[in-house]
Protein backbone atom coordinates (compact mmCIF):
# COMPACT_ATOMS: atom_id res chain seq x y z
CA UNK A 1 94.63 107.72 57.83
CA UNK A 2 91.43 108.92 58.60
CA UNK A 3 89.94 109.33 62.15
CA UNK A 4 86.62 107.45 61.36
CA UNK A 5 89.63 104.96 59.82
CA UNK A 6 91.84 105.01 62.92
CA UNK A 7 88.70 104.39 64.91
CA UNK A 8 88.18 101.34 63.24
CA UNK A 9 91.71 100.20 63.97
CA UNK A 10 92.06 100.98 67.07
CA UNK A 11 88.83 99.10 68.19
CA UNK A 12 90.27 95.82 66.55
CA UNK A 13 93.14 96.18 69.27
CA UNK A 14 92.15 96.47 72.02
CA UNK A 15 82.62 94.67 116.16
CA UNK A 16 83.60 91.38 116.84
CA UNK A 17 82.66 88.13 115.67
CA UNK A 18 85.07 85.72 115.93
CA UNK A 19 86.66 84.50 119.13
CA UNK A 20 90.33 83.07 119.46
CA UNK A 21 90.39 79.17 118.58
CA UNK A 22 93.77 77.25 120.66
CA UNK A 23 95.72 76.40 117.54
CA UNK A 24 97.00 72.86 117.46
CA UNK A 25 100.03 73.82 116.63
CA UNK A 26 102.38 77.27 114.72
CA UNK A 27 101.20 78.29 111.50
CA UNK A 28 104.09 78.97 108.96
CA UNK A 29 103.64 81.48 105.99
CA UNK A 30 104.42 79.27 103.72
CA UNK A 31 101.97 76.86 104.68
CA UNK A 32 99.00 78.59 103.16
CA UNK A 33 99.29 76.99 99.97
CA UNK A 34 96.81 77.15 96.90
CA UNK A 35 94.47 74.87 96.02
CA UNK A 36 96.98 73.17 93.55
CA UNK A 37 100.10 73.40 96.45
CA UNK A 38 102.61 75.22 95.02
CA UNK A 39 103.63 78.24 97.40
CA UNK A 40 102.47 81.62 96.19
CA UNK A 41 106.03 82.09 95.36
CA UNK A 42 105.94 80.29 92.55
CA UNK A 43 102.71 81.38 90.31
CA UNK A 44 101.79 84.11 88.29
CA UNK A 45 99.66 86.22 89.51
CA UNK A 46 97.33 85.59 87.19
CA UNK A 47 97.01 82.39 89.16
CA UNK A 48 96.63 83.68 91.67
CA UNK A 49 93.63 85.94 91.16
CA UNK A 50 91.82 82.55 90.14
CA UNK A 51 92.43 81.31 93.55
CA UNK A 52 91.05 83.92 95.61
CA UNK A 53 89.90 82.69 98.88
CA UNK A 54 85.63 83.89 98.74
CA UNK A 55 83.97 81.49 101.59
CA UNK A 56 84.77 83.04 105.43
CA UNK A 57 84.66 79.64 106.33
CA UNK A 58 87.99 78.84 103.91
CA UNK A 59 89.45 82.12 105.37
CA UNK A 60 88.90 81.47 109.40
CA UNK A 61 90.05 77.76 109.02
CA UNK A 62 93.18 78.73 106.99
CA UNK A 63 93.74 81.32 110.10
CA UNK A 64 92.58 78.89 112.77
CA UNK A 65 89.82 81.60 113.92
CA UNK A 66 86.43 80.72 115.30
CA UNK A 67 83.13 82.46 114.30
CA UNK A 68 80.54 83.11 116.74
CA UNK A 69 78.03 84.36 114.13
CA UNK A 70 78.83 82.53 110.56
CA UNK A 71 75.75 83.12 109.42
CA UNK A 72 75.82 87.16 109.67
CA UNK A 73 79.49 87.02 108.12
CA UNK A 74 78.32 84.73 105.67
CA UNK A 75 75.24 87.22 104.86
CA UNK A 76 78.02 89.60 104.85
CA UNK A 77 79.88 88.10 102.11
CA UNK A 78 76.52 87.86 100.62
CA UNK A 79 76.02 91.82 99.88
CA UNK A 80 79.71 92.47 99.32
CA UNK A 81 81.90 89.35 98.20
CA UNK A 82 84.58 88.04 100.00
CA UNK A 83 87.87 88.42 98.12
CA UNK A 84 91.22 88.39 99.53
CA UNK A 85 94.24 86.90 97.58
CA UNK A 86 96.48 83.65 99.31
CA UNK A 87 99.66 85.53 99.35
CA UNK A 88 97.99 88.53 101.54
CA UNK A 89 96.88 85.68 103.97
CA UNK A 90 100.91 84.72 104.95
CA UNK A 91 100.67 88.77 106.63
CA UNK A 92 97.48 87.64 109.04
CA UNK A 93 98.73 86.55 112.32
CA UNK A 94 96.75 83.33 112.69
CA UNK A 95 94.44 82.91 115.50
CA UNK A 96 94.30 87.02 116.28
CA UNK A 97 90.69 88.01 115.59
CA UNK A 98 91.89 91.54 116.11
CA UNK A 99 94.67 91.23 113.33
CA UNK A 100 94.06 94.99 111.37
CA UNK A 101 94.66 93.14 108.42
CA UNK A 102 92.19 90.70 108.81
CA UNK A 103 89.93 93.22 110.07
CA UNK A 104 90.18 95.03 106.72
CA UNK A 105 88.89 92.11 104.61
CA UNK A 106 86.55 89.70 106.93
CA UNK A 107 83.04 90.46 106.78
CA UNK A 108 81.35 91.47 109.60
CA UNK A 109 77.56 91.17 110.81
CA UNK A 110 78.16 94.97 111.39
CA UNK A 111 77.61 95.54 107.66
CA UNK A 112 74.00 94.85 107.41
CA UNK A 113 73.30 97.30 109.98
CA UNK A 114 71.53 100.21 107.91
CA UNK A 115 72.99 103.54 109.36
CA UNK A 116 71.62 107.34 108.77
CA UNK A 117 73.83 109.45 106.92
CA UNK A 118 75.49 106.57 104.73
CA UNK A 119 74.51 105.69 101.39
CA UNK A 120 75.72 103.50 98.66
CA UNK A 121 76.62 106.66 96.64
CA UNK A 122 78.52 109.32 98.84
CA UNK A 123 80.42 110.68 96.56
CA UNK A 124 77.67 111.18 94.34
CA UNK A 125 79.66 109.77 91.41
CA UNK A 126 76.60 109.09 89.59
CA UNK A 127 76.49 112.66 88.88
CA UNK A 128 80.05 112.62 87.16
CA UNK A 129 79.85 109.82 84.87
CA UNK A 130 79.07 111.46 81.48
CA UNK A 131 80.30 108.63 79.56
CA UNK A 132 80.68 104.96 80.57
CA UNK A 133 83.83 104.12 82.08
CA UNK A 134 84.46 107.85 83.03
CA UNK A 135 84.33 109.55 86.63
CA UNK A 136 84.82 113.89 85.62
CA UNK A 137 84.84 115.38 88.70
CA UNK A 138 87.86 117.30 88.81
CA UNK A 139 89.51 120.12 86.34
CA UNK A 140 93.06 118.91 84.71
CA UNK A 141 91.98 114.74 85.40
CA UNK A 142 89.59 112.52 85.24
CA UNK A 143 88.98 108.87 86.44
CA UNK A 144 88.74 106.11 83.34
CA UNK A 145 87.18 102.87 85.18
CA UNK A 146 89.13 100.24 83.56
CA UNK A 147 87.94 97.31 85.87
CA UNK A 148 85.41 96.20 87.34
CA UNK A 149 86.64 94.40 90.38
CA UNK A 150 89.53 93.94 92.51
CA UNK A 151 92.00 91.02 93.70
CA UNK A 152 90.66 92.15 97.74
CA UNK A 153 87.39 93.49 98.49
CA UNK A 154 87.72 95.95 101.63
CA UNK A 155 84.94 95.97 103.67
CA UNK A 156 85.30 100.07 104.23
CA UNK A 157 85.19 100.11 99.92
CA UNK A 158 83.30 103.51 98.97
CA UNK A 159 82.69 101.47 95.94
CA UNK A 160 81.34 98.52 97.00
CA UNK A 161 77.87 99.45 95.23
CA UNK A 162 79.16 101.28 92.46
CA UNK A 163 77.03 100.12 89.23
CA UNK A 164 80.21 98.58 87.57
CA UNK A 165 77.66 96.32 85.25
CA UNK A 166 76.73 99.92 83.50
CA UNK A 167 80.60 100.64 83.24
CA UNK A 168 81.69 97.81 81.54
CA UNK A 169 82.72 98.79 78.62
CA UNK A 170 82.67 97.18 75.15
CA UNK A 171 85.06 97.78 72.30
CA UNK A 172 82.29 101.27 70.93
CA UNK A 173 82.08 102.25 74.29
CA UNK A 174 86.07 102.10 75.04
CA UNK A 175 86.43 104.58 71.88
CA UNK A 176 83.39 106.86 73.46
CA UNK A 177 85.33 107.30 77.31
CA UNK A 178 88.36 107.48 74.20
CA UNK A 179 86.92 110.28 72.37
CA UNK A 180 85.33 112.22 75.57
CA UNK A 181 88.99 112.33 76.81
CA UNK A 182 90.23 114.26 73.38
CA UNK A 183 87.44 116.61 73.50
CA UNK A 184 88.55 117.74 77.33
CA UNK A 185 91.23 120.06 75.93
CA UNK A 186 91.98 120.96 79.80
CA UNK A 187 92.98 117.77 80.58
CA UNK A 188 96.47 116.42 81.62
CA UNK A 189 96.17 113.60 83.59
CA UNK A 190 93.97 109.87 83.42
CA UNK A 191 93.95 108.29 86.04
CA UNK A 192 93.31 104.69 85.73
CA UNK A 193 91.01 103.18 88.67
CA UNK A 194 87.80 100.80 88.76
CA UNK A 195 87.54 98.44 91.01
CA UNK A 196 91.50 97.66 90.37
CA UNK A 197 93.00 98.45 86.92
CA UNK A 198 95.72 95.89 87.53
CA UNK A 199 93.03 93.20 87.48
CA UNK A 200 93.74 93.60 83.98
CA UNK A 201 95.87 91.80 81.33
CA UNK A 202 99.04 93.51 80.45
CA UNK A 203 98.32 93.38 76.92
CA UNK A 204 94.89 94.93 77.47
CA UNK A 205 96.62 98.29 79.48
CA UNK A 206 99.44 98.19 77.26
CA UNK A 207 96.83 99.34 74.24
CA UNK A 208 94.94 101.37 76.57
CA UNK A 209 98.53 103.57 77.46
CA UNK A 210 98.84 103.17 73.78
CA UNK A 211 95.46 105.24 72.96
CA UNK A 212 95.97 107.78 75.59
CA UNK A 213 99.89 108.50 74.38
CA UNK A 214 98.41 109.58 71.20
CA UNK A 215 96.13 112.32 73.06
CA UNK A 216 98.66 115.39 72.71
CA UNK A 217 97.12 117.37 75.74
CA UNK A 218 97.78 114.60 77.84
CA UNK A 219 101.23 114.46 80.10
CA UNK A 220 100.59 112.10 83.11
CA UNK A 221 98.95 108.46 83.27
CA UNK A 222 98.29 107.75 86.76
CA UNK A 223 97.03 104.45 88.32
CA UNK A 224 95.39 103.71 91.47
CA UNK A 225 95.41 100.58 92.66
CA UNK A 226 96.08 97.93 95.72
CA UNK A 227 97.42 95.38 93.63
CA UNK A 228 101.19 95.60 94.21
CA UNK A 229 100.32 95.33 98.03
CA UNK A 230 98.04 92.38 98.36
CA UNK A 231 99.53 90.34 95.32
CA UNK A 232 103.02 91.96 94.79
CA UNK A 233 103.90 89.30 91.81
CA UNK A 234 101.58 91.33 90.00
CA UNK A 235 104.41 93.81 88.90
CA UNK A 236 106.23 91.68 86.47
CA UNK A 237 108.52 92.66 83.59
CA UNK A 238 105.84 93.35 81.34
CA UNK A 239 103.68 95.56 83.39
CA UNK A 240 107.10 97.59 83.82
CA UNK A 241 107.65 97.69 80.45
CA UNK A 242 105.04 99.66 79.11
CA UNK A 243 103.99 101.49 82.11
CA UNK A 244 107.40 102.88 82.34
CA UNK A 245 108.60 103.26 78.58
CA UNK A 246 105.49 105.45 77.43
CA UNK A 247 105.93 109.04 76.71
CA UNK A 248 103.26 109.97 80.00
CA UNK A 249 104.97 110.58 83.25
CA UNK A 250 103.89 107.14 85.10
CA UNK A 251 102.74 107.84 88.59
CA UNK A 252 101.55 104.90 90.59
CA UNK A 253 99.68 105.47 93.87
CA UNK A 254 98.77 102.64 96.61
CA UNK A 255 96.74 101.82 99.10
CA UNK A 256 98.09 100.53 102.07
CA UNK A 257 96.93 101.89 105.17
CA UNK A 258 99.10 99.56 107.85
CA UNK A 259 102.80 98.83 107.75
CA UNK A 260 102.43 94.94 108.26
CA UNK A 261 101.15 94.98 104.91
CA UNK A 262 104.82 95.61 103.30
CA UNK A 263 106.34 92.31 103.56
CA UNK A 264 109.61 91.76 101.61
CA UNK A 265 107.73 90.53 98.89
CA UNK A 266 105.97 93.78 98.40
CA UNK A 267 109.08 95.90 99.33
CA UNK A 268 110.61 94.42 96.34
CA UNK A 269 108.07 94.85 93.93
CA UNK A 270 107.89 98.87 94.86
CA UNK A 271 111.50 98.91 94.06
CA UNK A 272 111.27 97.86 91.22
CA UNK A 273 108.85 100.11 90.17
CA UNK A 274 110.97 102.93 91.68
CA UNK A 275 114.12 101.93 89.60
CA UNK A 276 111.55 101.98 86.45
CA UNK A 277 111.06 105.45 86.79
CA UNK A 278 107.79 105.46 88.67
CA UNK A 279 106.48 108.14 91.02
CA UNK A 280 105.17 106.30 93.76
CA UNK A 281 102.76 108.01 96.51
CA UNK A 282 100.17 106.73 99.07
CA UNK A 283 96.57 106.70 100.48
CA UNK A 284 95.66 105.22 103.63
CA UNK A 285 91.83 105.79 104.92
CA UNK A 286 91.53 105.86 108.41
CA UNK A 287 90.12 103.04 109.76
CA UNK A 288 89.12 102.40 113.60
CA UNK A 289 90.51 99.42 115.30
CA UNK A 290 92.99 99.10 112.30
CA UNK A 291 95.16 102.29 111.92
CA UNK A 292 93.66 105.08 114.46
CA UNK A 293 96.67 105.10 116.37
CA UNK A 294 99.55 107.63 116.04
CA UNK A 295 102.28 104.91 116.51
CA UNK A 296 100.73 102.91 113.77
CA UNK A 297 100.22 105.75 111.37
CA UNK A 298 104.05 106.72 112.06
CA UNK A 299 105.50 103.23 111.69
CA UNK A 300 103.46 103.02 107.81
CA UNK A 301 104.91 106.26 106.73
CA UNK A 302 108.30 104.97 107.54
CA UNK A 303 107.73 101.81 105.88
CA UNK A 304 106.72 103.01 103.10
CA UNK A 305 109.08 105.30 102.48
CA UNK A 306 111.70 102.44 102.88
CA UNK A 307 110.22 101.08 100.31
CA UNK A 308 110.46 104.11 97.98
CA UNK A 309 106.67 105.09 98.99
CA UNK A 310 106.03 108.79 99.80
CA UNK A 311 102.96 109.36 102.24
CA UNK A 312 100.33 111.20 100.28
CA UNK A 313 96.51 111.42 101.60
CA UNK A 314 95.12 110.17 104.71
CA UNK A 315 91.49 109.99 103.86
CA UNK A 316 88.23 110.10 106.06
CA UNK A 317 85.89 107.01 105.97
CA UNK A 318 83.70 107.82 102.41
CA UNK A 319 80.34 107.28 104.54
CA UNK A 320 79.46 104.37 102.62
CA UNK A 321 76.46 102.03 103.64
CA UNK A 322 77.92 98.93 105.69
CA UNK A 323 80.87 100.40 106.97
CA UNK A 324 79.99 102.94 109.75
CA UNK A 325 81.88 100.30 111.87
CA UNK A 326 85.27 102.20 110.77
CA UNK A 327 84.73 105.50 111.24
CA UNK A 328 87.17 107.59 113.37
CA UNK A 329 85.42 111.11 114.11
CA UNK A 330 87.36 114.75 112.53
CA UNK A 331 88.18 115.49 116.09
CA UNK A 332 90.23 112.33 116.83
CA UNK A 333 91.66 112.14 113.04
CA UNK A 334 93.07 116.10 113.71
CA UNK A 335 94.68 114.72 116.93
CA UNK A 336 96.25 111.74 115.31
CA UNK A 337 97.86 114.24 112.61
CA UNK A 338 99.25 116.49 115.17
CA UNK A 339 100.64 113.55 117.12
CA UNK A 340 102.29 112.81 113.70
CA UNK A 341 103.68 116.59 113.15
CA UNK A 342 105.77 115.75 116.22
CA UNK A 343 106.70 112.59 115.39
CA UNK A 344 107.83 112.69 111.75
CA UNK A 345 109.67 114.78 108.91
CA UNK A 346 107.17 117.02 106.96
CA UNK A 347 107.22 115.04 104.07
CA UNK A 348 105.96 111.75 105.60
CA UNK A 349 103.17 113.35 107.03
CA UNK A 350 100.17 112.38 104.48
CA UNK A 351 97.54 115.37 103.95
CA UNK A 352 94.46 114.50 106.29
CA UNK A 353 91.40 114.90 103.76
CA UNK A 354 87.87 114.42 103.22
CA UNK A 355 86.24 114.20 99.56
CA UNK A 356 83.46 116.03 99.46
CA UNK A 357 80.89 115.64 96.76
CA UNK A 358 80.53 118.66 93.98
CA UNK A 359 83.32 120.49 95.53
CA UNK A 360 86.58 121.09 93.14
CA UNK A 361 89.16 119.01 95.22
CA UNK A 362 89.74 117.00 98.02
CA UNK A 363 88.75 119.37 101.62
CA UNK A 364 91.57 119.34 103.88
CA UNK A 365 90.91 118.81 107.45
């Protein structure tokens, strides 16, 4: 067949605001049902990423929590959406307006305070997109944004202004980030990232994998996503199938950044991905008020590695607009990786890094 042919084929397929409230009474997990009241337990998760809870109203009644200032976390949600997914909800203690998992994904009047020295860009991405859908930056990889949107929106998101609307590719422009990737003879690795790639179908990454198998310079296919942790359901038998049964070395890294994220629910979802054959690493990003706390940090990389997770970066805040509110200073972030030297093996240590626009690789710190 002939390439313009194969083309042709292929392209057929294809900080605070919110005050304690006395509860009434105990909140089980199980009681924060969807909208149709069946436990999470018991949809797809397709399902459940058309249930997202998006009004901070829903999300502080469903936690009994009591704003002070709706209207600023309203005007939050207004610049950068609300989106958290039911079954992360059952991990939120109810009623704790300092819960680091709610503090991750409520929006906060602190957002639309402009700061100096944040942008909406800071990692200058704009000047490594030489196709749609593709983020070069590095030599051996490159990023393919295959979604444009997540299941959770964190509020610390480096690409919470990212121009995903000029990245959203149509059938022409999935061959063009297609045929950019055979030209880079150097390459070895995609990495699949958006927004969440998981947000996708299984059919649509299942032809994806499928076009980037037959790209002989290629040996890795790497995902990042947050999916498996905030929706674990999402790794059924079909995502295992073809992540795990193509001929690229699958290599699956999370975020996670605290270790009351990794429920049972999630703990069994990472093992299956483990008995599949998939490497499975970590990034946190250190957060203030949420993980800046050697204990913390220690007690994640042991969960995690319970779970079959090895610890792999521990990023600095990407000084994006909104979310100054996080940011733990170089000095303090060294001090919280020593305190983990002395704590932990080597190899659940995570590498404490900053990314750096136009340089080569990630700067360690």
């Amino acid at each position: 067949m002939s390439h313009s042919a194969a083309t042709r084929d292929h392209a057929k397929k294809q900080p605070d605001m919110i005050q304690h409230r006395q509860p009434s009474r105990e909140i089980s997990s199980t009681e924060i049902r969807t909208h149709g009241g069946e436990s999470a337990a018991e949809r797809r998760w397709q399902d459940e990423m058309a249930d997202l809870v998006t009004d901070p109203q829903e999300l502080l009644d469903l936690l009994q929590l009591a704003p002070e200032q709706l209207p600023q976390l309203a005007a939050a949600s207004g610049l950068f959406q609300l989106r958290v997914p039911r079954p992360y909800l059952q991990r939120i203690r109810p009623c704790d307006p300092q819960d680091p998992l709610l503090l991750q994904v409520l929006p906060s009047a602190a957002e639309l305070q402009p700061t100096p020295g944040f942008s909406d860009d800071p990692l200058e991405e704009a000047n490594a997109n030489p196709v749609p859908g593709v983020v070069h930056k590095y030599r051996g990889r490159l990023l393919l944004i295959a979604a444009g949107q997540c299941a959770v929106n964190c509020r610390y998101c480096f690409r919470r202004a990212f121009p995903y609307s000029d990245n959203h590719l149509s059938r022409s422009q999935w061959q063009q980030a297609l045929d950019y990737i055979r030209s880079q003879k150097d390459l070895r690795e995609v990495i699949l990232s958006g927004g969440d790639p998981l947000v996708m179908s299984d059919r649509q990454l299942g032809w994806l994998a499928g076009e980037l198998e037959q790209i002989p310079q290629l040996d890795k296919l790497r995902i990042h996503t947050r999916l498996p942790i905030v929706a674990p359901s999402r790794v059924n038998e079909e995502f295992l199938a073809w992540f795990s049964r193509s001929r690229l070395k699958p290599v699956l890294v999370l975020h996670c950044n605290h270790a009351s994220e990794i429920d049972e629910a999630v703990a069994s979802a990472l093992h299956k991905l483990r008995a599949a054959g998939v490497t499975l690493l970590n990034q946190s990003v250190l957060l203030q008020g949420i993980n800046d706390n050697a204990d913390v940090l220690s007690a994640l990389s042991e969960r995690l590695f319970a779970a079959g997770v090895l610890p792999y970066y521990l990023h600095q805040l990407d000084r994006v607009q909104g979310a100054a509110h996080f940011e733990v200073s170089d000095a303090r972030a060294r001090d919280l990786i020593e305190q983990l030297r002395q704590q932990l093996p080597g190899y659940l240590v995570p590498k404490l890094v900053r990314e750096i626009p136009a340089e080569k690789s990630k700067t360690p710190l």
